[in-house]
Protein backbone atom coordinates (compact mmCIF):
# COMPACT_ATOMS: atom_id res chain seq x y z
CA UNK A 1 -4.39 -19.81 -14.18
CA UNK A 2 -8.07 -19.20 -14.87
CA UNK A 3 -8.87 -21.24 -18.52
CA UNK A 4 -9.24 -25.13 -18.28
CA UNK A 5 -6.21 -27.36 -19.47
CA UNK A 6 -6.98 -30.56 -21.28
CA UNK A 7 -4.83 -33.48 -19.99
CA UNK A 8 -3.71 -36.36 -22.92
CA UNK A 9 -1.79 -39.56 -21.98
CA UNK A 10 -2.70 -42.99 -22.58
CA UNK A 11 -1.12 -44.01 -19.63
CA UNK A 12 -3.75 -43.76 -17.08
CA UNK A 13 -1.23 -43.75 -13.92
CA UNK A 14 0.39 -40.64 -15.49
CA UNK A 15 -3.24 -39.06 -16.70
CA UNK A 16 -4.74 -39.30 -13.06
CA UNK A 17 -0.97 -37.49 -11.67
CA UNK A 18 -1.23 -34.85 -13.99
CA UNK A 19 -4.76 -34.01 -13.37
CA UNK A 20 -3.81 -33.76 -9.91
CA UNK A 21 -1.12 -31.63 -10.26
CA UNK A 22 -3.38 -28.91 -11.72
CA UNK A 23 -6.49 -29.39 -9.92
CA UNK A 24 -4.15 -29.07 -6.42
CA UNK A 25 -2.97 -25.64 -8.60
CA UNK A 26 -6.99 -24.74 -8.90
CA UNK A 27 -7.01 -25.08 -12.06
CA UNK A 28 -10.36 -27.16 -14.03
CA UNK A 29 -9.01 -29.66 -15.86
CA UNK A 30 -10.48 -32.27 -18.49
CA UNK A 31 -8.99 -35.44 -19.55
CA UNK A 32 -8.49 -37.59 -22.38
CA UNK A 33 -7.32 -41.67 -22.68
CA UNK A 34 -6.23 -40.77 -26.80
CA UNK A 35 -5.80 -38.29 -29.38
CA UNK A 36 -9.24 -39.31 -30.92
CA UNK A 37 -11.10 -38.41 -27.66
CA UNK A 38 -9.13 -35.00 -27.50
CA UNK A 39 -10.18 -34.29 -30.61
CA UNK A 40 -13.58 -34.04 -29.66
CA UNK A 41 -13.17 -32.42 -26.49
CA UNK A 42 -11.34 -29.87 -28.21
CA UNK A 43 -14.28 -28.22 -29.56
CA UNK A 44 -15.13 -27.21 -26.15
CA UNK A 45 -14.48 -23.48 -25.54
CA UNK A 46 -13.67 -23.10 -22.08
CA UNK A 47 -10.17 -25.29 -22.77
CA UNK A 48 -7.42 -22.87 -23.19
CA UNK A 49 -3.81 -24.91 -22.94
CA UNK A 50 -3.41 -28.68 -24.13
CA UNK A 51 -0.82 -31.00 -22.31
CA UNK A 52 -0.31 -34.21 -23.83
CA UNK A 53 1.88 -37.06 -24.54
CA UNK A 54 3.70 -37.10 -27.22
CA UNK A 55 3.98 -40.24 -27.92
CA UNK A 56 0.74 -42.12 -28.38
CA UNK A 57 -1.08 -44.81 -30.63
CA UNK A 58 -3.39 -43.69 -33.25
CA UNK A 59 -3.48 -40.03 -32.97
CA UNK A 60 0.07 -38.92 -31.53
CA UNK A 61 0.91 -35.87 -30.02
CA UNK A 62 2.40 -34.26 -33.37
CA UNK A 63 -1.65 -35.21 -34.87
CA UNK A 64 -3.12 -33.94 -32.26
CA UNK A 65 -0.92 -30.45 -32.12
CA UNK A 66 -1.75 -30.49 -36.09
CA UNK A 67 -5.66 -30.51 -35.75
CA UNK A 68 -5.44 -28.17 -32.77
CA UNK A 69 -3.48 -25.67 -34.48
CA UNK A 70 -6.71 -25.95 -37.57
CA UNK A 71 -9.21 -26.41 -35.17
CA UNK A 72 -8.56 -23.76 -32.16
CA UNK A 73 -5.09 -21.51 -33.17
CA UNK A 74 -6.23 -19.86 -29.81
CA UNK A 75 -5.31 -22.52 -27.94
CA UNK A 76 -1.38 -23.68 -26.63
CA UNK A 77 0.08 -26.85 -26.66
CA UNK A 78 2.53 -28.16 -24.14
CA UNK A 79 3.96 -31.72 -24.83
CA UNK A 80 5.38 -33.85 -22.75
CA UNK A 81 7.96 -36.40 -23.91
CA UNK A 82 10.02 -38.67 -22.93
CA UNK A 83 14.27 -37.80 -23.25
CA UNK A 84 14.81 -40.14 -26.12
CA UNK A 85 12.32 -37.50 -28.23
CA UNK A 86 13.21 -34.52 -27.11
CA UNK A 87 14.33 -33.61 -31.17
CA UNK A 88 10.80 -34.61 -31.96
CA UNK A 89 9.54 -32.33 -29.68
CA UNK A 90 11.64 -29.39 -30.88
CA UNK A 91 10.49 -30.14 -34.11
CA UNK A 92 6.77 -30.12 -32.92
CA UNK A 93 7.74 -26.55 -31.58
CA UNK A 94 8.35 -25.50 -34.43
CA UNK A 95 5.25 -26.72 -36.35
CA UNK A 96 3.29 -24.26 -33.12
CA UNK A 97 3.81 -26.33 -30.23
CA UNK A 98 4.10 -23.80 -26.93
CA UNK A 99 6.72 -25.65 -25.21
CA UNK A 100 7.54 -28.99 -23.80
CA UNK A 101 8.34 -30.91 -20.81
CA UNK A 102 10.11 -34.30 -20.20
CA UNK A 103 9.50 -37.55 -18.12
CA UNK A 104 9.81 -38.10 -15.77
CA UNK A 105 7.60 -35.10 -14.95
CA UNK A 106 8.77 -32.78 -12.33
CA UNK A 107 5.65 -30.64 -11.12
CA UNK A 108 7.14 -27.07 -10.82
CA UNK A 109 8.01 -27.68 -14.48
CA UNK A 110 4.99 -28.39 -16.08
CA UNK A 111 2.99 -25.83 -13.71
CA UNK A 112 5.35 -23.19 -14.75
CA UNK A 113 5.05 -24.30 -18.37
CA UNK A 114 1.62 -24.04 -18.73
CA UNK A 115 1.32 -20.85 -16.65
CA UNK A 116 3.37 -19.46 -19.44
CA UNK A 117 1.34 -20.66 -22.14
CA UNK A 118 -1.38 -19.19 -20.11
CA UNK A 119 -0.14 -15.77 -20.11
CA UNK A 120 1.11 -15.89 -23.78
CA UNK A 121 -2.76 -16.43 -24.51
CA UNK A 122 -3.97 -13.92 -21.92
CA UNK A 123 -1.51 -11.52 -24.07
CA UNK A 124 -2.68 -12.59 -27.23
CA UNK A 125 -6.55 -11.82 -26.51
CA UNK A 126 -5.77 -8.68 -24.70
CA UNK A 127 -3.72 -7.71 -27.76
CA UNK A 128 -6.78 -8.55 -30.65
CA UNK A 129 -9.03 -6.86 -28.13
CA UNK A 130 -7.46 -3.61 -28.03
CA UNK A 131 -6.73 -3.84 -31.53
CA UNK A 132 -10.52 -4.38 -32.16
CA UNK A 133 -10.70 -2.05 -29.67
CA UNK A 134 -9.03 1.02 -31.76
CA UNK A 135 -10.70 0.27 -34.77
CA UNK A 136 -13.99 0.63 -33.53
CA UNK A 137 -13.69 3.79 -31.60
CA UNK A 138 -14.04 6.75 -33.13
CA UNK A 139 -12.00 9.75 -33.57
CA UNK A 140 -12.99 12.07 -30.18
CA UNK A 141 -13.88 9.09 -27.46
CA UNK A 142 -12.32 7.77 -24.36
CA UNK A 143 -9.24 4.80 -24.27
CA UNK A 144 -8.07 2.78 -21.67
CA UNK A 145 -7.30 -0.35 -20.04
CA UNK A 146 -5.43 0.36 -16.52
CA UNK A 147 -6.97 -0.24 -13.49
CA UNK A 148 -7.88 3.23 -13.00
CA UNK A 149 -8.93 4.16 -16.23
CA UNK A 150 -11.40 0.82 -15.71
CA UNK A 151 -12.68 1.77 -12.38
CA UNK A 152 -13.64 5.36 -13.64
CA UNK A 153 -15.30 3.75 -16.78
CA UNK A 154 -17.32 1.50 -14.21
CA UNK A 155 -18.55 4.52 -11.95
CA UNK A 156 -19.39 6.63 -15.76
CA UNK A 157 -21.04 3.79 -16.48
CA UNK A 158 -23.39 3.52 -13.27
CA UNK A 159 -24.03 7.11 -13.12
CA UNK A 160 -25.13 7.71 -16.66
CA UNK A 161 -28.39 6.02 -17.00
CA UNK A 162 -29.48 7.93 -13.87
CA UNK A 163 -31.13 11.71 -13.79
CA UNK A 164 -28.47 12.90 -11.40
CA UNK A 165 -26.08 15.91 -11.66
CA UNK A 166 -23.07 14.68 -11.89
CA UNK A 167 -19.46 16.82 -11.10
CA UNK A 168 -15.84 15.71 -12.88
CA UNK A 169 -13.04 16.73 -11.13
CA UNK A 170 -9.90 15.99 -12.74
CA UNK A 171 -6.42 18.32 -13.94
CA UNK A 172 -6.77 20.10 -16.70
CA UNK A 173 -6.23 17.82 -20.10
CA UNK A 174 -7.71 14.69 -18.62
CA UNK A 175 -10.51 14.64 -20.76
CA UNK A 176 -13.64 15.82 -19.08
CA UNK A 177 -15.72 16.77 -21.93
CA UNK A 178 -15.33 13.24 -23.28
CA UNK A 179 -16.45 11.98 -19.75
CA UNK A 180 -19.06 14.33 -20.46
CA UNK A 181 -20.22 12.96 -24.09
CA UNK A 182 -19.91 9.60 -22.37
CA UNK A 183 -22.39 9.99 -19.70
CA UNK A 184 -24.68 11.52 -22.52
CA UNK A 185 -24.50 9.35 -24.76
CA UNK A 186 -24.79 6.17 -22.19
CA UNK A 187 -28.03 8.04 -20.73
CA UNK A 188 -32.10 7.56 -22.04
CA UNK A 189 -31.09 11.08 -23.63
CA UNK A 190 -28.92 9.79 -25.55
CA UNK A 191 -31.08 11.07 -28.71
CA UNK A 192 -31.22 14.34 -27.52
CA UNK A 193 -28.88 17.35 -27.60
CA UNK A 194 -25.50 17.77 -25.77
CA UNK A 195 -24.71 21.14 -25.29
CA UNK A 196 -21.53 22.04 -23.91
CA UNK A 197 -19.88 25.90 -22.63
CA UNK A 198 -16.72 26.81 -20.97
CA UNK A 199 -17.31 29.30 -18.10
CA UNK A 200 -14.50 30.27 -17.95
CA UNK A 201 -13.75 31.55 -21.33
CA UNK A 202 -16.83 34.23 -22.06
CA UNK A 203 -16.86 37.06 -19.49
CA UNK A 204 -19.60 37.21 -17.37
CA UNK A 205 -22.13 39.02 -19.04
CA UNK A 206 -22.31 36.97 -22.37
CA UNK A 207 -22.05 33.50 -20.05
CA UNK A 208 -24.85 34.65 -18.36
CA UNK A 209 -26.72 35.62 -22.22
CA UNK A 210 -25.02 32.35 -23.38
CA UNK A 211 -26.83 30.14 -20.37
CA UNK A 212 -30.02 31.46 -19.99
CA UNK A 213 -30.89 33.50 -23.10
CA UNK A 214 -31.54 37.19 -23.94
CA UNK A 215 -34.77 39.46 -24.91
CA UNK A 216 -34.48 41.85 -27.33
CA UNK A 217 -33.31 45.21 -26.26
CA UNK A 218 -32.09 44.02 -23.14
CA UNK A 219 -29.04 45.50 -23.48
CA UNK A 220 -27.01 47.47 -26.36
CA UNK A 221 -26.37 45.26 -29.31
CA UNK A 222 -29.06 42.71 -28.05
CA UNK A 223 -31.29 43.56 -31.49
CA UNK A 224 -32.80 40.35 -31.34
CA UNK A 225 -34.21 37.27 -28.83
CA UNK A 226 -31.80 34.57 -28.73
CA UNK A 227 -32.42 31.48 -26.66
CA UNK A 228 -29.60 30.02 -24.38
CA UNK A 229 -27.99 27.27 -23.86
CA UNK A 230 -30.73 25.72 -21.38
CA UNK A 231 -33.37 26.05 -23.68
CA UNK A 232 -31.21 24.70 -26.65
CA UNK A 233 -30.47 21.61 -24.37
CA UNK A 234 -33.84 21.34 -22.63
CA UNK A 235 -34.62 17.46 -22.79
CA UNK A 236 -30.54 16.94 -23.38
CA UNK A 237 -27.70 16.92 -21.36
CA UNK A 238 -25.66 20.54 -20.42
CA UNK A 239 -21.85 20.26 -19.63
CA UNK A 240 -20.69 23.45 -18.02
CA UNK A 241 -17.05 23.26 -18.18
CA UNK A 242 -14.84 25.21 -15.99
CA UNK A 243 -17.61 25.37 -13.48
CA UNK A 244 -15.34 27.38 -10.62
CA UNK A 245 -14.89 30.39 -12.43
CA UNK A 246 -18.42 31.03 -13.05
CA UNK A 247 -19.36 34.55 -11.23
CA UNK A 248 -21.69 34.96 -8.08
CA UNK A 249 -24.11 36.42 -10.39
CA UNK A 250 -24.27 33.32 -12.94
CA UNK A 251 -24.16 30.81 -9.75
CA UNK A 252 -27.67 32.42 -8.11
CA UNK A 253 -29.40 32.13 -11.38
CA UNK A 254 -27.46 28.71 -12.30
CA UNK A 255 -29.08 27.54 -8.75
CA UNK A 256 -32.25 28.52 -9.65
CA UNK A 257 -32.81 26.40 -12.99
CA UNK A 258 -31.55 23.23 -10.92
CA UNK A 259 -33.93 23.67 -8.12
CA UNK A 260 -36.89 24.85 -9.88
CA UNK A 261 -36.22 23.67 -13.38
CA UNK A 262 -36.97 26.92 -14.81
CA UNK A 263 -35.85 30.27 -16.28
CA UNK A 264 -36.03 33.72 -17.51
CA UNK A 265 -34.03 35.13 -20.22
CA UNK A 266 -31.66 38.47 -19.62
CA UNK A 267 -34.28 41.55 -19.63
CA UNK A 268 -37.34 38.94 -20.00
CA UNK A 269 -40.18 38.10 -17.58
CA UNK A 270 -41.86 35.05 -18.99
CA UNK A 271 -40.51 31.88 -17.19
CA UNK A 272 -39.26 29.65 -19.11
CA UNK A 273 -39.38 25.63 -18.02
CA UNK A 274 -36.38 23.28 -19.05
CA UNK A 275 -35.81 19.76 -18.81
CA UNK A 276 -32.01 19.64 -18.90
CA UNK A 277 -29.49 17.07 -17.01
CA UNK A 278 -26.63 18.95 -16.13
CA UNK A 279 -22.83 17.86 -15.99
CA UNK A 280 -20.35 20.19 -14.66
CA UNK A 281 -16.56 19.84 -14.41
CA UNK A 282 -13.46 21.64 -13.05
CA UNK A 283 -10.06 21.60 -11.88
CA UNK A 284 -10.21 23.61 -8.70
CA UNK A 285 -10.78 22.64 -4.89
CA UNK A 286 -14.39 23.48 -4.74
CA UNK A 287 -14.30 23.03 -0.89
CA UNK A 288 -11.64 25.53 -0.49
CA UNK A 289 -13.33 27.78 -3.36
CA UNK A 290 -16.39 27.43 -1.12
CA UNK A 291 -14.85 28.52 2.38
CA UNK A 292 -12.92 31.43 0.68
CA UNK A 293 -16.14 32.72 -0.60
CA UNK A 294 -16.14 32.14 -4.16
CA UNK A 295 -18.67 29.57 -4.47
CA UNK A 296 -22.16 29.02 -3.13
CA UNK A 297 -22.38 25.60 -1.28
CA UNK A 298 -25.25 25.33 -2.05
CA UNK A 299 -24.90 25.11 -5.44
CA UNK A 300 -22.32 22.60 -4.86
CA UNK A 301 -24.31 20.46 -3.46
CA UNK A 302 -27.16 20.74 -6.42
CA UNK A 303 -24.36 20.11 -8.92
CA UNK A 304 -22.29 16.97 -7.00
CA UNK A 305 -24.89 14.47 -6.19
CA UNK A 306 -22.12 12.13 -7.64
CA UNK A 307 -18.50 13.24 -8.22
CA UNK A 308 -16.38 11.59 -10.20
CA UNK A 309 -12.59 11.73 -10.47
CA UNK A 310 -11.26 11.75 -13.41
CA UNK A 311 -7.62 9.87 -13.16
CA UNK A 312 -4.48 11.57 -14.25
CA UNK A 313 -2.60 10.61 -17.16
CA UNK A 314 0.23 9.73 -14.50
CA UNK A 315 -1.95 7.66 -12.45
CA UNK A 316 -2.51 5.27 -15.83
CA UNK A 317 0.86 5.30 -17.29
CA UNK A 318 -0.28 1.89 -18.23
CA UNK A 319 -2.62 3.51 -20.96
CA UNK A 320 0.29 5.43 -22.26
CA UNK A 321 0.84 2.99 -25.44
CA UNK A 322 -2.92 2.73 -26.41
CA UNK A 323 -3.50 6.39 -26.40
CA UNK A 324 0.15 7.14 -28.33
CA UNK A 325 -1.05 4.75 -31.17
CA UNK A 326 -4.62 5.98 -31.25
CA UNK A 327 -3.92 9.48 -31.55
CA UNK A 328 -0.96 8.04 -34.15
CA UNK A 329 -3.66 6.23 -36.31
CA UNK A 330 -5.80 9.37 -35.89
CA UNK A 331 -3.61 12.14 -37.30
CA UNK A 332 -1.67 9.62 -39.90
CA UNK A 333 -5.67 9.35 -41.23
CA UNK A 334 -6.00 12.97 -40.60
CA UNK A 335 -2.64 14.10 -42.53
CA UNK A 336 -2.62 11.09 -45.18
CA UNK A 337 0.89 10.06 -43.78
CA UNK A 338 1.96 6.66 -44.09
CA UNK A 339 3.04 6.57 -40.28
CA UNK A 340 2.18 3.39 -38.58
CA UNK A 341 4.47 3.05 -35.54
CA UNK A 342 6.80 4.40 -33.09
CA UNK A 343 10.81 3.39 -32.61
CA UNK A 344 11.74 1.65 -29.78
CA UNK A 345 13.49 5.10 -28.50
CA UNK A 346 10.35 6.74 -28.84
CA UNK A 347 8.35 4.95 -27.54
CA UNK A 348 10.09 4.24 -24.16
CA UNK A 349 10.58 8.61 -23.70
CA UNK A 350 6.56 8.20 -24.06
CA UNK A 351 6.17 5.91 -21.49
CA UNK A 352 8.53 7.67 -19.04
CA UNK A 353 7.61 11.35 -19.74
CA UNK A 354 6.20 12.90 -16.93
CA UNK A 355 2.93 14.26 -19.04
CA UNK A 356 1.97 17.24 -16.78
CA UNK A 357 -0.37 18.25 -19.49
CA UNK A 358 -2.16 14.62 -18.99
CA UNK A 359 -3.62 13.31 -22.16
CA UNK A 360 -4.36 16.93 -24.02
CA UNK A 361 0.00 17.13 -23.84
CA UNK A 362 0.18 13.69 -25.40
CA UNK A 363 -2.35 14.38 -27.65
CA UNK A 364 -0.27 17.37 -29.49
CA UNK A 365 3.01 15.32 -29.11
CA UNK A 366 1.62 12.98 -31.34
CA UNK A 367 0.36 14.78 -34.10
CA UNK A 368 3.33 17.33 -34.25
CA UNK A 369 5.99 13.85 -34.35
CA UNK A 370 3.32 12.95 -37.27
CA UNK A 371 3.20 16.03 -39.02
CA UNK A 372 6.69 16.82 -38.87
CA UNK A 373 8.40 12.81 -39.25
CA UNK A 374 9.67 11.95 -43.13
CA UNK A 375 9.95 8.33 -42.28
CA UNK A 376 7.19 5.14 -41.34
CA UNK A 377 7.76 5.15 -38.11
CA UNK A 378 8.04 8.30 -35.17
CA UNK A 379 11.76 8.49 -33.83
CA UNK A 380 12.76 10.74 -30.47
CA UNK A 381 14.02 13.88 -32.89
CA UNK A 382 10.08 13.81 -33.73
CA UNK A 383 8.49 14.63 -30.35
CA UNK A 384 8.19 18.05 -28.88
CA UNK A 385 11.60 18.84 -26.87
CA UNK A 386 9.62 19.51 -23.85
CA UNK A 387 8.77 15.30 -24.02
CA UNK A 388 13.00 15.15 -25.29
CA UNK A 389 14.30 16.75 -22.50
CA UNK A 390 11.19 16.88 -19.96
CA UNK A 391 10.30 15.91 -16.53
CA UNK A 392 12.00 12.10 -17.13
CA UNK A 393 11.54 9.45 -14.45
CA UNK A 394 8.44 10.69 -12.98
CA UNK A 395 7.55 6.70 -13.92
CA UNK A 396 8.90 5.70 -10.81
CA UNK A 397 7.19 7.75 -8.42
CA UNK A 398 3.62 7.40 -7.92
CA UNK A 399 1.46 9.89 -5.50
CA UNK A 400 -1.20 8.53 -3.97
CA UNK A 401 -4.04 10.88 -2.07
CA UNK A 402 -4.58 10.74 1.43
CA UNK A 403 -7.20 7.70 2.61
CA UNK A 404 -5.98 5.23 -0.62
CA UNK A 405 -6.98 1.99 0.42
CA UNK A 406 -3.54 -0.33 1.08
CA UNK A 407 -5.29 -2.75 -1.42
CA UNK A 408 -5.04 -0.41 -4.09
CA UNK A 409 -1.30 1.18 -3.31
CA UNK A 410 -0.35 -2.68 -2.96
CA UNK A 411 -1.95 -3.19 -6.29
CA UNK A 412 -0.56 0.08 -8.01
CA UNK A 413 3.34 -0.47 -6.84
CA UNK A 414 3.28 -4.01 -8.09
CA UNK A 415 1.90 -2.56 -11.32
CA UNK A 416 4.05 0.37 -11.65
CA UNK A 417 7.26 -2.28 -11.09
CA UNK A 418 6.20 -4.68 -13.77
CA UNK A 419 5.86 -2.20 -16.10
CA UNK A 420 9.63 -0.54 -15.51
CA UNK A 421 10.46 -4.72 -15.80
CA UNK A 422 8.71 -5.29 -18.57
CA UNK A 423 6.41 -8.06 -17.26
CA UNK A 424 9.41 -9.71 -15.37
CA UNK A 425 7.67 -10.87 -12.49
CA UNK A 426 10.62 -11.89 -10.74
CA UNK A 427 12.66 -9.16 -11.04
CA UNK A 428 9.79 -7.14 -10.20
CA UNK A 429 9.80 -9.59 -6.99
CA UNK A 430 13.11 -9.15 -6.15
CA UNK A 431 12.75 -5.35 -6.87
CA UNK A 432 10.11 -5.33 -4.00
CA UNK A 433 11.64 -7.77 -1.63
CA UNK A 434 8.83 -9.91 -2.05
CA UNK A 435 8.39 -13.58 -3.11
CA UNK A 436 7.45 -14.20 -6.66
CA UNK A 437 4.40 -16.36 -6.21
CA UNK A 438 2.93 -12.98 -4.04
CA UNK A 439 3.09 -11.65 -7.28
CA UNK A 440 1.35 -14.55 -9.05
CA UNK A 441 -1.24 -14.54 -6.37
CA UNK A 442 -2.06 -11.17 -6.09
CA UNK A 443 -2.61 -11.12 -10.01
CA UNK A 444 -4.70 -13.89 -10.45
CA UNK A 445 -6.90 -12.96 -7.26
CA UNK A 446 -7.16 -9.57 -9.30
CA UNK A 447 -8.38 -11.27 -12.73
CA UNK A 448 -10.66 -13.48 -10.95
CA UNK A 449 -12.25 -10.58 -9.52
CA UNK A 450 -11.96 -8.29 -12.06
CA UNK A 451 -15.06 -6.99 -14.46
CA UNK A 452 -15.12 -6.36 -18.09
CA UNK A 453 -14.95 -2.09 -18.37
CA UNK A 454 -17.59 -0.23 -20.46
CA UNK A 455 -17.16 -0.07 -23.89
CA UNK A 456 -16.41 3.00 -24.57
């Protein structure tokens, strides 16, 4: 429990207990002798659950939940009430009342109670946020909220303001030309140009005119100078995509520009200087690229003066929702479809499809089950049969590469069960043959230490 919980009772005896209870719990508590004085307190914004009496002079319990629910919705309310009222209390449920606990108190109660009311809020918020979240972003950007979509967007985020070449590794469909854009646009060059090239879909000839420009007559059908991509992107950033298929050829002169920060164009002699940050990316094993012979070291080391890893989409299941419904929003826009959601069904084959193809494969699932769906809402017969009758259960294992701290496999398996349990922390407990307050603990420790990701 993280927010503070106000405490109302004008019995001081059973104030002073119930203050106790949660400040043996850690949790920051304030306390008030009447309604009135709640009232004011209430206006504080660090109070995020209510517990109070129900029955009180002045301003009762049913006042107070009244003015709260005006006042702060945001905040829960958890009465407590003697047995005599308990059909008050209902009552006071229904008017918005969280829950309610009676007297005499018993402490493992009222904890529990208002650790529920906590996470109902915590729930809430994170729902409006990501909401917020996907109407702000725009139509090509990056999504996520697991834990390792958040620790990716927290090393993006360090290494863009720098001047550093950075490398992306990640399997193909991840999204590394987004990554890209990111680090761009999060970097002083921000206002400058982002030029991006595949190398590994022009042969090597026109990569090497594409990069680094061409003189007239150089070669046949080269009738006139064209600059290249450098010189297009000098002062900008320069994502070269697909790095580990460019040719031996392309690598010298690709070396080159990075050490000297210059160039020549095909058939030219004038050197050329460029400012130009460069990005790279690929799928392969550079190391064993590099001891097989295909790829200088050298240039390796020029291009990864920070590597990141870009996570798998099966490594953040977790994100599996958000990106369904943004790329749902985006192609219902895109297709002027009334499609707003996905069926039950639906969206539990999402959540439990393998995705080999990582987010590019969930990407095109989405739009085909919009393009193709005659109803509101996306049912299984929508998606691809590949996702129908794919690589199921893959949910349930989870691959972790060699040297994986135990902090994070801990953290990832106790993740990875609460989502097959749907938030059912004991189950999940009992699932792991651990005690349910591990799971408790473990979570809170990781909120309290957690940081708000990068907007992105």
């Amino acid at each position: 429990m993280s927010s503070t919980v106000l405490v109302v009772d004008d019995d001081r005896a059973n104030l002073d207990s119930v203050c106790r209870i949660f400040q043996k719990e850690g949790v920051a508590t304030l306390s008030a002798a009447n309604g009135q004085e709640a009232l004011e307190l209430l206006r504080r914004p660090e109070i995020g659950v209510v517990v109070t009496d129900l029955m009180m002079p002045g301003v009762d319990g049913q006042a107070l939940l009244k003015a709260s629910r005006a006042m702060r919705p945001d905040v829960e309310v958890v009465l407590m009430t003697a047995y005599a009222t308990v059909e008050t209390a209902v009552n006071a449920m229904r008017e918005g009342a969280y829950d309610f606990v009676t007297k005499p108190l018993k402490r493992h109660s009222l904890v529990m109670a208002v650790q529920k009311a906590m996470e109902k809020q915590a729930l809430v918020a994170e729902n409006r946020d990501l909401k917020a979240q996907l109407a702000a972003i725009g139509t090509r950007t990056l999504v996520g909220q697991s834990p390792a979509f958040r620790a990716f967007m927290e090393l993006l985020g360090q290494a863009a303001p720098s001047t550093a070449s950075i490398l992306l590794i990640g399997e193909s469909g991840t999204g590394k030309e987004l990554a890209a854009r990111f680090i761009h646009e999060n970097s002083p060059r921000a206002k400058t140009q982002f030029i991006a090239i595949n190398c590994g879909a022009l042969p090597e000839s026109i990569l090497e005119a594409e990069l680094f420009g061409v003189e007239k007559g150089a070669f046949t059908g080269a009738v006139a100078r064209k600059e290249g991509r450098f010189e297009r992107a000098n002062g900008g950033t320069l994502f070269l995509d697909e790095i580990g298929e460019m040719s031996a050829s392309a690598q010298v002169k690709l070396l080159r520009v990075l050490q000297e920060g210059e160039l020549e164009r095909l058939g030219g002699t004038q050197t050329i200087k460029v400012d130009v940050r460069v990005v790279a990316a690929t799928n392969k094993d550079l190391s064993r690229e590099i001891a097989e012979g295909r790829f200088r070291e050298d240039l390796y080391y020029r291009l990864n003066v920070v590597e990141v890893r870009i996570p798998s989409l099966a490594s953040r299941r977790e994100d599996v929702p958000l990106l369904a419904e943004h790329f749902l929003r985006r192609y219902a826009a895109k297709n002027a479809k009334a499609v707003r959601a996905f069926t039950d069904a639906a969206q539990s084959l999402l959540e439990n499809y393998a995705w080999p193809g990582n987010i590019r494969e969930l990407e095109h699932a989405v739009e085909r089950a919009v393009v193709l769906t005659r109803a509101e809402s996306i049912d299984v017969g929508d998606l691809p049969e590949a996702v129908r009758k794919g690589p199921i259960g893959a949910a349930s294992q989870i691959v972790f590469p060699i040297g994986t701290p135990m902090e994070e496999i801990e953290r990832r398996v106790i993740h990875e069960t609460l989502r097959h349990t749907k938030g059912d922390k004991n189950l999940a407990a009992r699932m792991l043959g651990i005690a349910a307050r591990t799971i408790y603990r473990k979570l809170a420790a990781e909120d309290d230490g957690a940081e708000k990701p990068p907007q992105s």
